[in-house]
C-alpha atoms as a PDB file:
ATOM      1  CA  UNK A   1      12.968 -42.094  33.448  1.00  0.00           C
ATOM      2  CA  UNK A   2      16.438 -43.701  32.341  1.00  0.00           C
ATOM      3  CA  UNK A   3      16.296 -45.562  28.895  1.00  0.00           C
ATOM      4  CA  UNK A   4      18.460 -48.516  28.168  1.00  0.00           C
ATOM      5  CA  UNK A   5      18.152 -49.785  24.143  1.00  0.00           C
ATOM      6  CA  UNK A   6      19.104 -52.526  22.930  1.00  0.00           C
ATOM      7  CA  UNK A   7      20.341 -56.585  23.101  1.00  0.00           C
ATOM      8  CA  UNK A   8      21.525 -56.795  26.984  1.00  0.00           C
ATOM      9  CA  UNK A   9      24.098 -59.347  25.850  1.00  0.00           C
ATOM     10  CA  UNK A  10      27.673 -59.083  28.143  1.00  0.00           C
ATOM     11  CA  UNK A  11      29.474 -55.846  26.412  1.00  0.00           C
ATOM     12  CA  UNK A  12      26.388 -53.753  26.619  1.00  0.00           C
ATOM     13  CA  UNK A  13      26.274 -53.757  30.228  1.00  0.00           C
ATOM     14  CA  UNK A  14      23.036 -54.028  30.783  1.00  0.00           C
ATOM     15  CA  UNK A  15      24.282 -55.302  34.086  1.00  0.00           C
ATOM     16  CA  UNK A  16      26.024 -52.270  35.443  1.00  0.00           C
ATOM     17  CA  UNK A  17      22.555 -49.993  33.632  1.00  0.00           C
ATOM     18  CA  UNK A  18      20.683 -52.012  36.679  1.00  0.00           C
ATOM     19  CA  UNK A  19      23.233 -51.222  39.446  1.00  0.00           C
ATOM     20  CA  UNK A  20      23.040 -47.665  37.985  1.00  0.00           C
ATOM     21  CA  UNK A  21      19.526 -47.507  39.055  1.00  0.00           C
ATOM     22  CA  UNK A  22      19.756 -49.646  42.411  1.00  0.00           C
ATOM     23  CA  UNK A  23      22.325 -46.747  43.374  1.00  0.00           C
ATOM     24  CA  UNK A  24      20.080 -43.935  42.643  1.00  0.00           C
ATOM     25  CA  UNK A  25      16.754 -42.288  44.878  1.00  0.00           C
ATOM     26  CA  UNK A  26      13.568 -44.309  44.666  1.00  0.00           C
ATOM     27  CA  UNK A  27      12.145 -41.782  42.127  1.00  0.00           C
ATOM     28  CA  UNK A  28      14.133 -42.570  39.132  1.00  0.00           C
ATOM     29  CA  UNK A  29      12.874 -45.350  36.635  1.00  0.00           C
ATOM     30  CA  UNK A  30      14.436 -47.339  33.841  1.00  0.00           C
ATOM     31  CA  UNK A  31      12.425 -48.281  30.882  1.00  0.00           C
ATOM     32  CA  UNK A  32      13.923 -50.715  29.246  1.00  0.00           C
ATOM     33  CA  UNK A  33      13.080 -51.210  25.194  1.00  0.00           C
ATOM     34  CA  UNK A  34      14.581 -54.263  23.249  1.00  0.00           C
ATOM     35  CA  UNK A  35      16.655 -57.614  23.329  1.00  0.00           C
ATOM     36  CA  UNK A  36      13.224 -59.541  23.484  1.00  0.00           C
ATOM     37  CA  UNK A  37      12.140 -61.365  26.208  1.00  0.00           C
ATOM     38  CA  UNK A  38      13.797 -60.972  29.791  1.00  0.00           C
ATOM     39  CA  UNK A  39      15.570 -64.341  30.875  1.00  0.00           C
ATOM     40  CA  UNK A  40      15.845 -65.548  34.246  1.00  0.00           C
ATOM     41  CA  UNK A  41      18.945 -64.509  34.752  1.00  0.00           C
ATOM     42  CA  UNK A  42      17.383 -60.888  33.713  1.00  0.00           C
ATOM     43  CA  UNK A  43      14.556 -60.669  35.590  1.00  0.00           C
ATOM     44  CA  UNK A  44      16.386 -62.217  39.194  1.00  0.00           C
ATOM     45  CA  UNK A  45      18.579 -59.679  38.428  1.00  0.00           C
ATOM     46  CA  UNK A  46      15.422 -56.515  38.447  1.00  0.00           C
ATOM     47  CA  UNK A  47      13.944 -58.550  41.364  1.00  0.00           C
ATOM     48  CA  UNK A  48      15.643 -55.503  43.757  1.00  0.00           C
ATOM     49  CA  UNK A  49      13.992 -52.662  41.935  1.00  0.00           C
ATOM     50  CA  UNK A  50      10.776 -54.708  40.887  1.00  0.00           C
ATOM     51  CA  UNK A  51       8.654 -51.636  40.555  1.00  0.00           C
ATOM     52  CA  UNK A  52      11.079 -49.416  39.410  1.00  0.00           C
ATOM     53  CA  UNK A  53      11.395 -50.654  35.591  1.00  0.00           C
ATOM     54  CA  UNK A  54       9.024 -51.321  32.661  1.00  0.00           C
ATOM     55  CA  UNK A  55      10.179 -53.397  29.872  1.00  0.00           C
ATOM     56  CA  UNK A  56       9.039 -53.227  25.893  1.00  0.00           C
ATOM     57  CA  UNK A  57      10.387 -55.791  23.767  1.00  0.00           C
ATOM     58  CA  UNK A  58       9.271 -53.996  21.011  1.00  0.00           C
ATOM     59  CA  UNK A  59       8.895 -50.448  19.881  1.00  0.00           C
ATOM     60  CA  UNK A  60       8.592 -48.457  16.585  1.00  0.00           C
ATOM     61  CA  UNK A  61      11.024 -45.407  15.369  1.00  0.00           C
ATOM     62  CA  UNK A  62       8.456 -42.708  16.094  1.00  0.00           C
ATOM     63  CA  UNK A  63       7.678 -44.205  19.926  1.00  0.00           C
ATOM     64  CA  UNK A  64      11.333 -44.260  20.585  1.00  0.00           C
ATOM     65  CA  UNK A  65      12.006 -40.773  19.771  1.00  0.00           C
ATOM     66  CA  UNK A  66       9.187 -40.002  21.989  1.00  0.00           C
ATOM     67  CA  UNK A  67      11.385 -42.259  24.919  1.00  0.00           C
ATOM     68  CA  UNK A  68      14.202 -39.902  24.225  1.00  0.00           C
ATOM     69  CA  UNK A  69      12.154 -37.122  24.599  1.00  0.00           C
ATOM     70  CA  UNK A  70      10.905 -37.650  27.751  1.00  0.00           C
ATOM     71  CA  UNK A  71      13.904 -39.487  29.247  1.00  0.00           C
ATOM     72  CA  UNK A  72      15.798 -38.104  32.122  1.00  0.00           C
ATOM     73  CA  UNK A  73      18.854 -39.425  30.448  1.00  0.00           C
ATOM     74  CA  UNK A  74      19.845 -42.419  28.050  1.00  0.00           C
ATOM     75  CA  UNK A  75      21.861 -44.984  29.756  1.00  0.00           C
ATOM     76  CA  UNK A  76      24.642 -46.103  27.013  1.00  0.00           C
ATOM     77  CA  UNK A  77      27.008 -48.295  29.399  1.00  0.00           C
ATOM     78  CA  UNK A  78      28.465 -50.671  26.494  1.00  0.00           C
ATOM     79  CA  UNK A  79      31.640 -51.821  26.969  1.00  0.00           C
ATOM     80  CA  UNK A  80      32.237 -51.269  22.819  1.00  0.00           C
ATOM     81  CA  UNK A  81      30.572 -50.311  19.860  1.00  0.00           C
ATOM     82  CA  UNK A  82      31.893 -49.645  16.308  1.00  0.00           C
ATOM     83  CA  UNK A  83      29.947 -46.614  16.229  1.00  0.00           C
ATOM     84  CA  UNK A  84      26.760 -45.837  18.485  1.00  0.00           C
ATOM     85  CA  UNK A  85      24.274 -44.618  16.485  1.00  0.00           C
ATOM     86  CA  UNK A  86      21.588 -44.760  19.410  1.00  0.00           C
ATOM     87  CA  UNK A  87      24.065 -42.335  20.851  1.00  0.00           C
ATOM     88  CA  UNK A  88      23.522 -39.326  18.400  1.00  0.00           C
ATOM     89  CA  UNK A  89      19.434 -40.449  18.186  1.00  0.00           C
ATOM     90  CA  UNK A  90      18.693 -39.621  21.731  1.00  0.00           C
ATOM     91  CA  UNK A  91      21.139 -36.260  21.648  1.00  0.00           C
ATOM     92  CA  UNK A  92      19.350 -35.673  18.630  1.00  0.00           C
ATOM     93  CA  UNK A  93      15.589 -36.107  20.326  1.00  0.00           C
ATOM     94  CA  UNK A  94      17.178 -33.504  23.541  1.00  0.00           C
ATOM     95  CA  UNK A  95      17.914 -36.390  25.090  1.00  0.00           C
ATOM     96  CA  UNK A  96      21.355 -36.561  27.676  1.00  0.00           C
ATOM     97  CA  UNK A  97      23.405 -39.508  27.211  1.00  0.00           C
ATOM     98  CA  UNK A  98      25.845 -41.297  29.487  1.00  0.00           C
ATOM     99  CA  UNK A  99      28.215 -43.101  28.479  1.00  0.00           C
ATOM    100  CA  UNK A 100      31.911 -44.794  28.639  1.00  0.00           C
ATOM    101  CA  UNK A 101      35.053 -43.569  27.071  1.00  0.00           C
ATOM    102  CA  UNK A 102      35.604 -46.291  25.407  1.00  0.00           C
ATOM    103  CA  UNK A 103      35.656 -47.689  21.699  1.00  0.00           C
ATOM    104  CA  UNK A 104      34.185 -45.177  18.942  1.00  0.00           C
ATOM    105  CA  UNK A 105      31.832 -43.429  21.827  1.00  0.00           C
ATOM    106  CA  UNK A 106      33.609 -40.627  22.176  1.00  0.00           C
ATOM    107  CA  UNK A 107      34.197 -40.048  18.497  1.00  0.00           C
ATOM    108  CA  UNK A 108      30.311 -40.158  18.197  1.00  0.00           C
ATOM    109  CA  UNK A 109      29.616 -38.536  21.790  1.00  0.00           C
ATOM    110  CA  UNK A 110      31.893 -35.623  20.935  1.00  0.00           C
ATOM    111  CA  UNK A 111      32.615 -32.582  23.162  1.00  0.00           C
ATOM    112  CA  UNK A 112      29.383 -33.127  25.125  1.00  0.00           C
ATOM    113  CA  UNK A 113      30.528 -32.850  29.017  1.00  0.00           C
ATOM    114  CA  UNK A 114      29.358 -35.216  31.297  1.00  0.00           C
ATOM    115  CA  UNK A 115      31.452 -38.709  29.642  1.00  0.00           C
ATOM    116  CA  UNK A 116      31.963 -41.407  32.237  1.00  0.00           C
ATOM    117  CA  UNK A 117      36.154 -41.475  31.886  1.00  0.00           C
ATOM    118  CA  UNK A 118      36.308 -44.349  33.784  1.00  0.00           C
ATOM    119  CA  UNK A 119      35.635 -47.398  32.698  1.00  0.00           C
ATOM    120  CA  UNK A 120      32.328 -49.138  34.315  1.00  0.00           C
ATOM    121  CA  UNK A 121      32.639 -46.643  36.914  1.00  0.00           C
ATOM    122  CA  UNK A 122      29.191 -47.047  38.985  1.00  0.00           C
ATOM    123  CA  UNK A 123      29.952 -44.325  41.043  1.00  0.00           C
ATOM    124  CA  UNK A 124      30.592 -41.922  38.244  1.00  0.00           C
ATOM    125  CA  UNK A 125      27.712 -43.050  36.152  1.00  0.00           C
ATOM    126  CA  UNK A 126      25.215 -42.172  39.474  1.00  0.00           C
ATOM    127  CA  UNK A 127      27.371 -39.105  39.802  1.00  0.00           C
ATOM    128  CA  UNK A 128      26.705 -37.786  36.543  1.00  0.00           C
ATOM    129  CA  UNK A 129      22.786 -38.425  36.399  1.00  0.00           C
ATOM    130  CA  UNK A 130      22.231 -36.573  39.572  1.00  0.00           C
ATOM    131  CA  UNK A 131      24.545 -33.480  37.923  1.00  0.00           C
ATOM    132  CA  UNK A 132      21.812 -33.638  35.925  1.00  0.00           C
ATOM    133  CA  UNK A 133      19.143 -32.769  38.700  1.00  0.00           C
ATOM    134  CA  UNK A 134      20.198 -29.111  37.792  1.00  0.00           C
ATOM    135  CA  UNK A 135      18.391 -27.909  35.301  1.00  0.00           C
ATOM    136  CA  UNK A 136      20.898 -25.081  33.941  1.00  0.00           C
ATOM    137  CA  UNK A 137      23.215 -27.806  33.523  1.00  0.00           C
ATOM    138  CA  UNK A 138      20.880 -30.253  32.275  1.00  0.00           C
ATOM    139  CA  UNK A 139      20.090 -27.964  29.110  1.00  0.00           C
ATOM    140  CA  UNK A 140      23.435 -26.909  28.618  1.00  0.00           C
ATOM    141  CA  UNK A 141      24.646 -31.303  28.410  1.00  0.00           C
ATOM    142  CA  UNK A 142      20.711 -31.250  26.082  1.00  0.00           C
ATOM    143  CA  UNK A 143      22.230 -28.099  23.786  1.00  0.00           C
ATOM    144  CA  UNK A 144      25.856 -29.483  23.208  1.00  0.00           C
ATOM    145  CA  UNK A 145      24.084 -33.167  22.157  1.00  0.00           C
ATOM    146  CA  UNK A 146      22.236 -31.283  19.578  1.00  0.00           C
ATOM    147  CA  UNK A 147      24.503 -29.624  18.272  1.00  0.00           C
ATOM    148  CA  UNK A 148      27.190 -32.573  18.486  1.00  0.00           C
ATOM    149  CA  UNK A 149      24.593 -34.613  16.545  1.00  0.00           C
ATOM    150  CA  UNK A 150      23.998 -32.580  13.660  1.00  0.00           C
ATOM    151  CA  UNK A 151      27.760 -33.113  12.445  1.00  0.00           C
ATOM    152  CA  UNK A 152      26.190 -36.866  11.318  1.00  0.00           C
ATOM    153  CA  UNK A 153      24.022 -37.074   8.768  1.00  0.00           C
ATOM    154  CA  UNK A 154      23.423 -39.789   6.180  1.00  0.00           C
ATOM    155  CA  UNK A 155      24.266 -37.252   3.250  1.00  0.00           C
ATOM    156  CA  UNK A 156      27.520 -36.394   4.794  1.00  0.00           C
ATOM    157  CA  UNK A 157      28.380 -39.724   5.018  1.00  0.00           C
ATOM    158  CA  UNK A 158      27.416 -41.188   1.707  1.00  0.00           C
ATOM    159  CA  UNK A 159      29.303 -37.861   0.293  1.00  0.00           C
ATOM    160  CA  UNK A 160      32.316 -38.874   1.853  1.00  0.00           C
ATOM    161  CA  UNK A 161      32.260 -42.207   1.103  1.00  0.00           C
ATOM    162  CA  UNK A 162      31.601 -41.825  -2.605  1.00  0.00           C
ATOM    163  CA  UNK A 163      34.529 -38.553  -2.726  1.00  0.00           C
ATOM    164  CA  UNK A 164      36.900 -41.061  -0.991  1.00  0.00           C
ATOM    165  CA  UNK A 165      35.689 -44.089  -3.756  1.00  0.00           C
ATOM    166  CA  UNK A 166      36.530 -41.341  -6.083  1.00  0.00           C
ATOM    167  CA  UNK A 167      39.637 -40.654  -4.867  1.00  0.00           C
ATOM    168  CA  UNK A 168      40.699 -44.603  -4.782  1.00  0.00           C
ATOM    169  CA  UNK A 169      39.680 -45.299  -8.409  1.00  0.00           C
ATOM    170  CA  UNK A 170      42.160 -42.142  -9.799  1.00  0.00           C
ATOM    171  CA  UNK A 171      45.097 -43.826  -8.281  1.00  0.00           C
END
């Protein structure tokens, strides 16, 4: 299974997520979770792999950490993001993530191997998930996501934020 989250509006790339998949073996599926309903545009588009993807519109916080969990790998193709919090939720859940080097991802992605350095690159994207086929490397990529995502916590960040308020107002 390959998860994609999320609106499917242009900079996501929900568009290159489906040519990810149409470029893979027959045995990998995407589940798809979010953006409501599928448009026609959408759905022509999955008409190729037809049986190869299930949609949700909908699910809750605790079913999506179960996604992650049993996901081969998070598909996070967007074109920009100001920070990518579904990022550090599906490293968090032992979940790999693929994703561009691009915007704040690699800020949030950290020194997990296995970025895609270039930009929209379908052959590096297919590349990477079948890297993932091997299992010492897959836990190694699962490991370094963990332990990448616990540098974010809300605490931290409210912390920081009110030391740097702090900071501001004694000027």
């Amino acid at each position: 299974i390959l998860s994609f989250v999320g609106k499917r509006i242009k900079y996501k790339n929900f568009t290159l997520a489906v040519n990810i998949l149409k470029n893979l073996p027959e045995n990998y599926h995407l589940v798809i979770v979010g953006g409501g309903d599928l448009n026609k545009k959408e759905i022509e588009m999955l008409s190729c792999i037809m049986n190869r993807f299930t949609h949700f519109k909908y699910i809750n916080s605790e079913e999506l950490n179960i996604l992650y969990n049993v996901s081969f790998c998070y598909l996070y193709p967007s074109e920009y993001e100001g920070f990518g919090l579904p990022v550090l939720e599906s490293m968090q859940a032992g979940c790999p993530v693929l994703c561009q080097n691009v915007s704040s991802i690699p800020e949030v992605y950290g020194q997990v191997d296995n970025l895609v350095m270039n930009m929209n690159s379908l052959n590096e994207f297919c590349k990477n998930i079948l890297k993932l086929e091997d299992a010492t490397y897959r836990k190694k990529i699962i490991k370094q996501g963990v332990l990448n995502a616990k540098k974010f916590s809300w605490n931290k960040t409210f912390n920081e934020t009110f030391d740097f308020y702090n900071y501001v107002n004694d000027l």
